[in-house]
Each structure stands twice: as structure tokens, then as C-alpha cells.
N, C-alpha and C. Protein backbone atom coordinates (compact mmCIF):
# COMPACT_ATOMS: atom_id res chain seq x y z
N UNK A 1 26.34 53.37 12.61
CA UNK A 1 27.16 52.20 12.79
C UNK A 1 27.11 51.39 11.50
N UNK A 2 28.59 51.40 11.18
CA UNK A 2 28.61 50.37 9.54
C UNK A 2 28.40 49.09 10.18
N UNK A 3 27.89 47.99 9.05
CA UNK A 3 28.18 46.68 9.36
C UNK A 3 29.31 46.24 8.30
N UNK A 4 29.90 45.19 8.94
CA UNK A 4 31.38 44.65 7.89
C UNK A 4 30.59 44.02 7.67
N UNK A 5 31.48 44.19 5.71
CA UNK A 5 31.10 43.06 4.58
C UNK A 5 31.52 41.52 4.98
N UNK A 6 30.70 41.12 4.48
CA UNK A 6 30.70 39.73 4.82
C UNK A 6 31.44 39.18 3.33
N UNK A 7 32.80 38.42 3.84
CA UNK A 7 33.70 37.79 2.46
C UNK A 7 32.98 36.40 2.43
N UNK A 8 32.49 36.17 1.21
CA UNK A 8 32.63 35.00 0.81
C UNK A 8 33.10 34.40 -0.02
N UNK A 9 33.85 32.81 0.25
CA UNK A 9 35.03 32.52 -0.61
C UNK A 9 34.48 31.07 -0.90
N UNK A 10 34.80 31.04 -2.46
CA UNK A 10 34.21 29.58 -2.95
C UNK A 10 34.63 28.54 -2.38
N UNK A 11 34.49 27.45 -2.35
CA UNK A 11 34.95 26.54 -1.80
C UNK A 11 35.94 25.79 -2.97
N UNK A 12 37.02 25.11 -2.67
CA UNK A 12 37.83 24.85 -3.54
C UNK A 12 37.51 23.31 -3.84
N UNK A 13 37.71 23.20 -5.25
CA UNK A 13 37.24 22.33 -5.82
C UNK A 13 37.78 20.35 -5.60
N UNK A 14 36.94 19.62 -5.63
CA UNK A 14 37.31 18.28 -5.14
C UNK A 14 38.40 17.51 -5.95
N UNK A 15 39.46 17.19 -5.20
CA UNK A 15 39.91 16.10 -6.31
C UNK A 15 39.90 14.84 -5.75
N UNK A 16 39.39 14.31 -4.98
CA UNK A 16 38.86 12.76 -4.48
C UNK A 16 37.54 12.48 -5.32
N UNK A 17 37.64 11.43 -6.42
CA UNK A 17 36.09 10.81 -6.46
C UNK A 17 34.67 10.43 -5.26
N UNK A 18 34.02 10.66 -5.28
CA UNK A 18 32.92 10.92 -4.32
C UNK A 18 32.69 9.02 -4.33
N UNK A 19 32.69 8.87 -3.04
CA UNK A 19 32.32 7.19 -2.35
C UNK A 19 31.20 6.79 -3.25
N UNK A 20 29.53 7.19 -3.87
CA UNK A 20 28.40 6.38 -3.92
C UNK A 20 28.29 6.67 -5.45
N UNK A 21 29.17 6.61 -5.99
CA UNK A 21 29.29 7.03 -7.43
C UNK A 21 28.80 5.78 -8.39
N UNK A 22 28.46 4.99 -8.97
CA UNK A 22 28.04 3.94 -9.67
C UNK A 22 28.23 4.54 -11.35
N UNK A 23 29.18 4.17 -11.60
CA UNK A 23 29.30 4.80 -13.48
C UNK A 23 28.22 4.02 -14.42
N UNK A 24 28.41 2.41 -13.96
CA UNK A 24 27.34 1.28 -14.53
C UNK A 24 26.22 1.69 -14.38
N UNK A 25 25.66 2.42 -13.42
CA UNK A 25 24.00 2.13 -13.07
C UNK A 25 23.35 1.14 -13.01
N UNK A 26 23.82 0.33 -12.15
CA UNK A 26 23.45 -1.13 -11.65
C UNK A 26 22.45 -0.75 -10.68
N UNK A 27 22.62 0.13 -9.72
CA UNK A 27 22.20 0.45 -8.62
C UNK A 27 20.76 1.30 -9.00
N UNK A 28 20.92 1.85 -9.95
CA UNK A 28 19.95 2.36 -9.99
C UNK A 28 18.92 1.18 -11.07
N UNK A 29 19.03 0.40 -11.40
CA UNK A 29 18.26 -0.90 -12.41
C UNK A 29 17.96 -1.27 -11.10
N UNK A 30 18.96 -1.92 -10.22
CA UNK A 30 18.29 -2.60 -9.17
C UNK A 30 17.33 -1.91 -8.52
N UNK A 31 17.24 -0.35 -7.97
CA UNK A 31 16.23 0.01 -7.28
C UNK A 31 15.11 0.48 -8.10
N UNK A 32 15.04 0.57 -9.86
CA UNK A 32 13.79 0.49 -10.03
C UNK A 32 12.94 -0.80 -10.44
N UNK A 33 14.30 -1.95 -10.55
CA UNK A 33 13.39 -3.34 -10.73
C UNK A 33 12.61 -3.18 -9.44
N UNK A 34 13.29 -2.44 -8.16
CA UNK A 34 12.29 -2.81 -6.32
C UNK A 34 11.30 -2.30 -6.70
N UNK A 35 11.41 -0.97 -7.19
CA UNK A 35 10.08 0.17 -6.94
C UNK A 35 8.96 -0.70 -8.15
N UNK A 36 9.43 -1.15 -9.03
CA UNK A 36 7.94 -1.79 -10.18
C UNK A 36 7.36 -2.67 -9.00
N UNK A 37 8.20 -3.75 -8.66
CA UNK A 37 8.16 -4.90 -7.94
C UNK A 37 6.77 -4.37 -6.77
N UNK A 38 7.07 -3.40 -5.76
CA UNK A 38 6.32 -3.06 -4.96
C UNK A 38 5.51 -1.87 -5.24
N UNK A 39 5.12 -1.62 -6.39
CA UNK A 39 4.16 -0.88 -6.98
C UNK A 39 3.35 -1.80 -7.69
N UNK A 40 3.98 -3.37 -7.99
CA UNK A 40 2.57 -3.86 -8.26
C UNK A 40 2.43 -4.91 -7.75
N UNK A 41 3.20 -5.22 -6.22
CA UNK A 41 2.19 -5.89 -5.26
C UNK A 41 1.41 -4.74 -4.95
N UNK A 42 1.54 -3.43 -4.71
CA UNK A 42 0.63 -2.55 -3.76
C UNK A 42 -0.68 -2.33 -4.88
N UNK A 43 -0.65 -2.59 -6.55
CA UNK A 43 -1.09 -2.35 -6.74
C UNK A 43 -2.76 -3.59 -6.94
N UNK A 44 -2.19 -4.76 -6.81
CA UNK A 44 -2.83 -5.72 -6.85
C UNK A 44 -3.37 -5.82 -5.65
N UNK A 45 -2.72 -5.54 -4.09
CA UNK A 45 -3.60 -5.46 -2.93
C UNK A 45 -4.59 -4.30 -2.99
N UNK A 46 -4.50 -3.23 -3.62
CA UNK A 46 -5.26 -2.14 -4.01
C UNK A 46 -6.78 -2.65 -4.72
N UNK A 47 -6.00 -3.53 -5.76
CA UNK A 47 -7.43 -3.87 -6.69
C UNK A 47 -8.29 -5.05 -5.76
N UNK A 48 -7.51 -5.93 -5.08
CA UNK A 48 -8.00 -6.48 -4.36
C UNK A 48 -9.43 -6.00 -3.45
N UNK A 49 -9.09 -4.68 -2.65
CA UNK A 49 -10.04 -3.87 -2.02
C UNK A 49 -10.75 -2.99 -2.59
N UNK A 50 -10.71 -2.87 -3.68
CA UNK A 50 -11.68 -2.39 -4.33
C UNK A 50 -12.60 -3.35 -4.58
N UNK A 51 -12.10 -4.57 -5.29
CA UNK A 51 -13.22 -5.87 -5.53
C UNK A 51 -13.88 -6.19 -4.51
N UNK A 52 -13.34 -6.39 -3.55
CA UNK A 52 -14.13 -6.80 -2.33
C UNK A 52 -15.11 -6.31 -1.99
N UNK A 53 -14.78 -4.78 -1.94
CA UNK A 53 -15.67 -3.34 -1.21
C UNK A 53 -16.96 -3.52 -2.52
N UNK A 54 -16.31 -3.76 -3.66
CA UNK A 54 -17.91 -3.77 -4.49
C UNK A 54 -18.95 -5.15 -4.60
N UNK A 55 -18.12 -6.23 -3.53
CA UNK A 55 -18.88 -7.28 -3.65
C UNK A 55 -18.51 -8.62 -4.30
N UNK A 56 -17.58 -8.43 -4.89
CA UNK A 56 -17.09 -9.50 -6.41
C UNK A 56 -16.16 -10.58 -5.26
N UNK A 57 -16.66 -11.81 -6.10
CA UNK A 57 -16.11 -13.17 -4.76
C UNK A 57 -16.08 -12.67 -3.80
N UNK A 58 -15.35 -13.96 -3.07
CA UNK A 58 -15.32 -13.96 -1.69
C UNK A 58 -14.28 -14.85 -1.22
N UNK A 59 -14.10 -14.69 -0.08
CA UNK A 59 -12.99 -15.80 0.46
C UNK A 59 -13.11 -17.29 1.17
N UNK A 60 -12.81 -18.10 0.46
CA UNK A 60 -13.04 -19.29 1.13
C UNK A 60 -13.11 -19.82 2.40
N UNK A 61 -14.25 -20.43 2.63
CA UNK A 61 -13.98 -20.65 4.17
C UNK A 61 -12.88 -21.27 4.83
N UNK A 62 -12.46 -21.77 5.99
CA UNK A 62 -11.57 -21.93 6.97
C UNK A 62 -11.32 -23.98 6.28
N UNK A 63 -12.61 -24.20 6.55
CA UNK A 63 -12.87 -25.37 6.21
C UNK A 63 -12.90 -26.27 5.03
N UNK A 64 -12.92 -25.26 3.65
CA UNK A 64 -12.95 -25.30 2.17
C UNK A 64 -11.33 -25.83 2.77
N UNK A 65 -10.50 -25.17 3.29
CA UNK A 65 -9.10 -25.15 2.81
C UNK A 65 -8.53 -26.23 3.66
N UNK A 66 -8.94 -26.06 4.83
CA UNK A 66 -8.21 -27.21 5.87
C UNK A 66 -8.79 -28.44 6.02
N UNK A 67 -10.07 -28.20 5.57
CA UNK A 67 -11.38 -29.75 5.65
C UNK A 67 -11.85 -29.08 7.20
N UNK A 68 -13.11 -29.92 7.40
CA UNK A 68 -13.49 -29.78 8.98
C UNK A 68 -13.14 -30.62 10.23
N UNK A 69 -11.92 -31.35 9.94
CA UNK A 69 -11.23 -31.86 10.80
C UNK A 69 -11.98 -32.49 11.84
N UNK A 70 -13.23 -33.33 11.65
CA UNK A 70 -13.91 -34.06 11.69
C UNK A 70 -14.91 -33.21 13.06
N UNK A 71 -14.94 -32.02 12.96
CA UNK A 71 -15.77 -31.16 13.99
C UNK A 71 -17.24 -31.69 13.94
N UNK A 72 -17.93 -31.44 15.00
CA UNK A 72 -19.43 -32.00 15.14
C UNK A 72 -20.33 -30.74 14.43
N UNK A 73 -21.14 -30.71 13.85
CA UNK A 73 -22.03 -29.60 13.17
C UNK A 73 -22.75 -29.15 14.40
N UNK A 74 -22.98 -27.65 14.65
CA UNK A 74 -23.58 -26.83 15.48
C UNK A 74 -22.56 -26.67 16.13
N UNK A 75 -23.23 -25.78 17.45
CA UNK A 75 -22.86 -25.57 18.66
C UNK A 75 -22.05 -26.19 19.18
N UNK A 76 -20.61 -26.17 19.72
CA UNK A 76 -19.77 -26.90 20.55
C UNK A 76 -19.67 -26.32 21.94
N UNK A 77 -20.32 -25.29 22.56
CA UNK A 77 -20.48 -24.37 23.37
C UNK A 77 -22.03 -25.16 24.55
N UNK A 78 -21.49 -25.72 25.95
CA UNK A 78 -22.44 -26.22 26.67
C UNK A 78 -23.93 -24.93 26.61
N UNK A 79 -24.67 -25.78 26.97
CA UNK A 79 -26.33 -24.89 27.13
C UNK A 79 -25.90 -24.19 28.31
N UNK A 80 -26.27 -22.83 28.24
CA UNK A 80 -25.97 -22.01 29.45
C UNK A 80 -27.91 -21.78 29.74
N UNK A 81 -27.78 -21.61 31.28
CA UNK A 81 -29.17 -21.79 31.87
C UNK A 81 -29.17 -20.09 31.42
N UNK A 82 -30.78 -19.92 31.69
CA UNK A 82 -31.21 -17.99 31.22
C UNK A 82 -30.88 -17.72 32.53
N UNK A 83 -31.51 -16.45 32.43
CA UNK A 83 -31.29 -15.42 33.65
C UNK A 83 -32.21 -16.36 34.83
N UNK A 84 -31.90 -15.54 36.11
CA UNK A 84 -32.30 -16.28 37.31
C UNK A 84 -33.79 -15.21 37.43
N UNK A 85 -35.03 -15.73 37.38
CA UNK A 85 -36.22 -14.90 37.93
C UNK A 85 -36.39 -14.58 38.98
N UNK A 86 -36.81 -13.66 39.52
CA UNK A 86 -36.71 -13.05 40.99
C UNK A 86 -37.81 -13.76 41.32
N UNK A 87 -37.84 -14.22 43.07
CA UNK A 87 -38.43 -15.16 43.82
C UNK A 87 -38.72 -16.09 43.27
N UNK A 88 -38.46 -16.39 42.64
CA UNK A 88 -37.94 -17.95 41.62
C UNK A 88 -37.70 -19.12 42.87
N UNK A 89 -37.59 -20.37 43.19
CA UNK A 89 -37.17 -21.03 43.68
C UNK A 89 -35.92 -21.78 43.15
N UNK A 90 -34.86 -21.95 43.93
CA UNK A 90 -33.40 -23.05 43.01
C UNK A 90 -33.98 -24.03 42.65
């Protein structure tokens, strides 16, 4: 049993200009001003965690930034009684 040749025929050539064509290359300035842009925030949150992870500063407290909004020092949390002792009296 033969198998038939399989014809293949070029496809004929375009004469419509293609829709996403940019001759200027605007489009492409604009998307590599994005890609620097977010290659060096990612790269500064990067160095960020590295500094951290080795120790170097630290982050200011809550209170450095907002003040202590006139909070009482210690505990703001009532005294909770301990555990109840067995045959203990109330």
C-alpha cells in the first residue's frame, strides 16, 4: 500500500503591513526604561535582604516613627490569676 505525497504549497506572500509594527522604537525604549526600572527596585529589595540576613542595621521601632502616643510603660494586659491547685479552696 503506497502512501500519497503530501503537496506542500508556500503560503503567499503579505501585502497588508502587520498591526504592532513600531518603525520609531518608542515601544521598545519604553519597555526597557520598565525592565531597568524594575530590575533595580528588585535589585535594591534584594540587597536589602541580604543586609539584614547578615545583621547590618535595623528597623526602627513603631514608636521612633509615630512617638508613643502617650502609652503607659509595661504591661497593658490585666494580671491573670495562675492555674487553679487541686483541692485548693475558692
Amino acid at each position: 500500500m503506497a502512501a500519497d505525497p503530501t503537496t506542500i504549497t508556500p503560503r503567499a506572500p503579505r501585502t497588508e503591513t502587520p498591526v504592532f509594527v513600531d518603525p520609531a522604537g518608542r515601544r521598545a525604549r519604553g519597555l526597557r526604561a520598565a525592565a531597568a526600572v524594575g530590575a533595580l527596585a528588585g535589585l535594591l529589595v534584594l540587597g536589602a535582604l541580604v543586609l539584614g540576613a547578615l545583621g547590618v542595621g535595623g528597623l526602627p521601632g513603631v514608636s521612633t516613627i509615630f512617638g508613643d502616643g502617650g502609652a503607659r510603660q509595661g504591661s497593658v494586659a490585666p494580671e491573670r490569676p495562675g492555674p487553679a491547685t487541686p483541692g485548693a479552696a475558692p
